[in-house]
C-alpha atoms as a PDB file:
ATOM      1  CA  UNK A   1       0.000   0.000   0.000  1.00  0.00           C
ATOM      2  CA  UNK A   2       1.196   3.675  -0.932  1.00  0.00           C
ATOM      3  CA  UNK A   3       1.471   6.131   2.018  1.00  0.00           C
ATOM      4  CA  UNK A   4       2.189  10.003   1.090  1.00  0.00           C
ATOM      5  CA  UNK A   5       4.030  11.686   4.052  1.00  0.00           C
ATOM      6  CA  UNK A   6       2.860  15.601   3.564  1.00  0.00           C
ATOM      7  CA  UNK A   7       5.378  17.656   6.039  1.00  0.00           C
ATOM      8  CA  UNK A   8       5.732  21.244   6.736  1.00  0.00           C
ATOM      9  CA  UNK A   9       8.237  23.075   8.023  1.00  0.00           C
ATOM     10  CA  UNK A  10       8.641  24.779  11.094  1.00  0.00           C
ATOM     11  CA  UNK A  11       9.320  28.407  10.958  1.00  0.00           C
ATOM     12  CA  UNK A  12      12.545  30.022  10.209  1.00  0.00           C
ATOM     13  CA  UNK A  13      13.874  26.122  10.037  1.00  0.00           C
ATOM     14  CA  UNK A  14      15.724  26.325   6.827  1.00  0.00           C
ATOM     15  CA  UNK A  15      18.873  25.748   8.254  1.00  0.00           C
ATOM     16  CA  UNK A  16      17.723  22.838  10.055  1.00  0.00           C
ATOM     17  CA  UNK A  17      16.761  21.829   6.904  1.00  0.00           C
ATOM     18  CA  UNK A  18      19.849  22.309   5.549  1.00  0.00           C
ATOM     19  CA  UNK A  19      22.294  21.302   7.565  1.00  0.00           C
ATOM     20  CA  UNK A  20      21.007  18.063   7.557  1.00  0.00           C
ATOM     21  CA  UNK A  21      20.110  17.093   3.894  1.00  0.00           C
ATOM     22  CA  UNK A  22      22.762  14.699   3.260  1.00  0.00           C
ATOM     23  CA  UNK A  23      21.828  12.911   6.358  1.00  0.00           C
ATOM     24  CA  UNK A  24      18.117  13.244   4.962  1.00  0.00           C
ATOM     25  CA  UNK A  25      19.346  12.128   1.162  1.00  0.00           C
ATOM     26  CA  UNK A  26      21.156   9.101   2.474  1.00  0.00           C
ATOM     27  CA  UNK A  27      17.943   7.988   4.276  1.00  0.00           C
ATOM     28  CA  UNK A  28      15.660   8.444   1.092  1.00  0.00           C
ATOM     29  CA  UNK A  29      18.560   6.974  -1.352  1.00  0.00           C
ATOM     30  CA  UNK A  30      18.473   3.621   0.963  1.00  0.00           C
ATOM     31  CA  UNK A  31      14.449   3.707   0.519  1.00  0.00           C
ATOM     32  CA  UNK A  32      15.135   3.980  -2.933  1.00  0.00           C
ATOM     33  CA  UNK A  33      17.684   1.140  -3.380  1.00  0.00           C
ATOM     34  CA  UNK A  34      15.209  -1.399  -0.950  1.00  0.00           C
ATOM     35  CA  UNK A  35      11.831  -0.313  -3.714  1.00  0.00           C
ATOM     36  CA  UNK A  36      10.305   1.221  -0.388  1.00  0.00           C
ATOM     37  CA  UNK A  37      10.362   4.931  -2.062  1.00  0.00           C
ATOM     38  CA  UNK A  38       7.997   5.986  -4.686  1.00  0.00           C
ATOM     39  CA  UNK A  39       8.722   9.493  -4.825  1.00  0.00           C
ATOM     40  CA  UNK A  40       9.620  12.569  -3.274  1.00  0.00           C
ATOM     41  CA  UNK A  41      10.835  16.446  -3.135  1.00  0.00           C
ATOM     42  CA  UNK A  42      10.412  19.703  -1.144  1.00  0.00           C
ATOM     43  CA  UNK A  43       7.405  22.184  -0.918  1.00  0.00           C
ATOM     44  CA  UNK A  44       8.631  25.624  -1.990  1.00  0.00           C
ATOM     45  CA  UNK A  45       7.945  28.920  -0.603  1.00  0.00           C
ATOM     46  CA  UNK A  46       6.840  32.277  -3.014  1.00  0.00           C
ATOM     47  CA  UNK A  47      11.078  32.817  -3.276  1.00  0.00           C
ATOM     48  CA  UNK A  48      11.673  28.621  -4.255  1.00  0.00           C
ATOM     49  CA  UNK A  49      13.163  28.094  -1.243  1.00  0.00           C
ATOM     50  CA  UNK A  50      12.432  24.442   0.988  1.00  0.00           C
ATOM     51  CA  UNK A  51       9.415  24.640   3.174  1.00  0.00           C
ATOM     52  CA  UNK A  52       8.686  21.305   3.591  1.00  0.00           C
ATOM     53  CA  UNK A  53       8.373  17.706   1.810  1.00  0.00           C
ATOM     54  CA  UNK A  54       6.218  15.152  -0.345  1.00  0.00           C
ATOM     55  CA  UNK A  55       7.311  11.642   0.462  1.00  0.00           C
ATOM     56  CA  UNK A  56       5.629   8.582  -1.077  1.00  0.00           C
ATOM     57  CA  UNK A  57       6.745   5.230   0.789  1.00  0.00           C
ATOM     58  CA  UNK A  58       4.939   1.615  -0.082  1.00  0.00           C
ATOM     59  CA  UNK A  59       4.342   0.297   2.854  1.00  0.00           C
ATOM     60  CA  UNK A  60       2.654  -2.758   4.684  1.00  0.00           C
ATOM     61  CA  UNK A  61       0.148  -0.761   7.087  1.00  0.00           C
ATOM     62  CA  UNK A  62      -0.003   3.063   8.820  1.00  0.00           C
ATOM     63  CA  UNK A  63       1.705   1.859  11.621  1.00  0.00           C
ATOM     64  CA  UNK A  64       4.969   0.840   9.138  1.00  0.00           C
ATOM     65  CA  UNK A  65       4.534   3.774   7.104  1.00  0.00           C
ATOM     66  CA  UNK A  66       4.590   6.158  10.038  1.00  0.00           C
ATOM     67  CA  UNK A  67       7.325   4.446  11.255  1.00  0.00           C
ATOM     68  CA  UNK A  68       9.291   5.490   8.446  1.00  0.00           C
ATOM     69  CA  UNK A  69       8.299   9.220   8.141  1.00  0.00           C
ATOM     70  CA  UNK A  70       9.967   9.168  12.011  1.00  0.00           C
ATOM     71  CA  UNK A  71      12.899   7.663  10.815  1.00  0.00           C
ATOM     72  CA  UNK A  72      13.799  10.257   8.329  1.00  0.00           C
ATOM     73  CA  UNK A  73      16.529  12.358   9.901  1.00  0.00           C
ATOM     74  CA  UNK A  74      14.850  15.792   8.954  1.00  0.00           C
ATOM     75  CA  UNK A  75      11.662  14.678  11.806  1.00  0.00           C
ATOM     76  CA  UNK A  76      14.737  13.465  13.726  1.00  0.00           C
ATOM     77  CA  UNK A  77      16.044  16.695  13.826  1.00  0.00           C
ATOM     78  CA  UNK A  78      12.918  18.703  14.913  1.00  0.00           C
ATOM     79  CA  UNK A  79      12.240  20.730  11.204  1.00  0.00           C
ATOM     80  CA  UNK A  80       9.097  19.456  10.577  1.00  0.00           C
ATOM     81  CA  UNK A  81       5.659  21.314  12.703  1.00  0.00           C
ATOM     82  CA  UNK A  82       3.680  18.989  11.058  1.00  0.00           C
ATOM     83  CA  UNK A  83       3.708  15.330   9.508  1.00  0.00           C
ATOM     84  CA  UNK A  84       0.581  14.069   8.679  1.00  0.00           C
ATOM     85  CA  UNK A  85       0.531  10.655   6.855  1.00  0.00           C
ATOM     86  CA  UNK A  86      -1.994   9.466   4.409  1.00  0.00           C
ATOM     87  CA  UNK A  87      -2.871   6.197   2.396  1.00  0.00           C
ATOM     88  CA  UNK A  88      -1.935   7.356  -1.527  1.00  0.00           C
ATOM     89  CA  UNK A  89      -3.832   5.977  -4.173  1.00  0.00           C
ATOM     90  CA  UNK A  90      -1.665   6.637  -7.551  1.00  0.00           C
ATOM     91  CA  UNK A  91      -4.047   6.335 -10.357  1.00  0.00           C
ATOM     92  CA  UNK A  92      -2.783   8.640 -13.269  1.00  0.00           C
ATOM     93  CA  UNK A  93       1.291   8.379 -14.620  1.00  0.00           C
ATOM     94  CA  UNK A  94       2.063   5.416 -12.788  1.00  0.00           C
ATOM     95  CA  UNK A  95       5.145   3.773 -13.998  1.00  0.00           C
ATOM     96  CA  UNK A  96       4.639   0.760 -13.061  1.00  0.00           C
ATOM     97  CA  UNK A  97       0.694   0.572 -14.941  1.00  0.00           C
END
């Protein structure tokens, strides 16, 4: 089952944000070498910069799936206010259909 982890920033976080990024990178590039991640990038703000992410995981249940959005170093590291995580149905460009 697809879960879509929907995350916003806290605040005046972007270093936060920065600073870890290749701690956050590493996590989704061993998502991506298991099949586990579908897809993902940042939110941007009116001047393009980060203000939180779009994370699409399969996973077996919501317990699993939320289990991996609190693995990711960024919620780790206190940037994100808010994490909410939703079962994703992916109906239209679908490379696997």
């Amino acid at each position: 089952m697809l879960f879509a982890f929907l995350c916003t920033d806290k605040p005046s976080h972007l270093n936060v944000r920065m600073d870890t990024r290749p701690a956050h990178l590493d996590h989704l590039n061993k998502l991506n070498a298991e099949g586990t991640l579908k897809m993902a990038g940042p939110f941007l703000d009116d001047e393009g910069k980060p203000n939180g992410s779009l994370v699409i995981v399969e996973a077996e249940d919501m317990a699993a799936a939320r289990a991996l959005a609190e693995a990711d170093p960024y919620y780790q590291a206190g940037l994100f206010e808010t994490v909410e995580v939703k079962p994703y149905n992916w109906v239209f460009n679908k490379p696997e259909a």
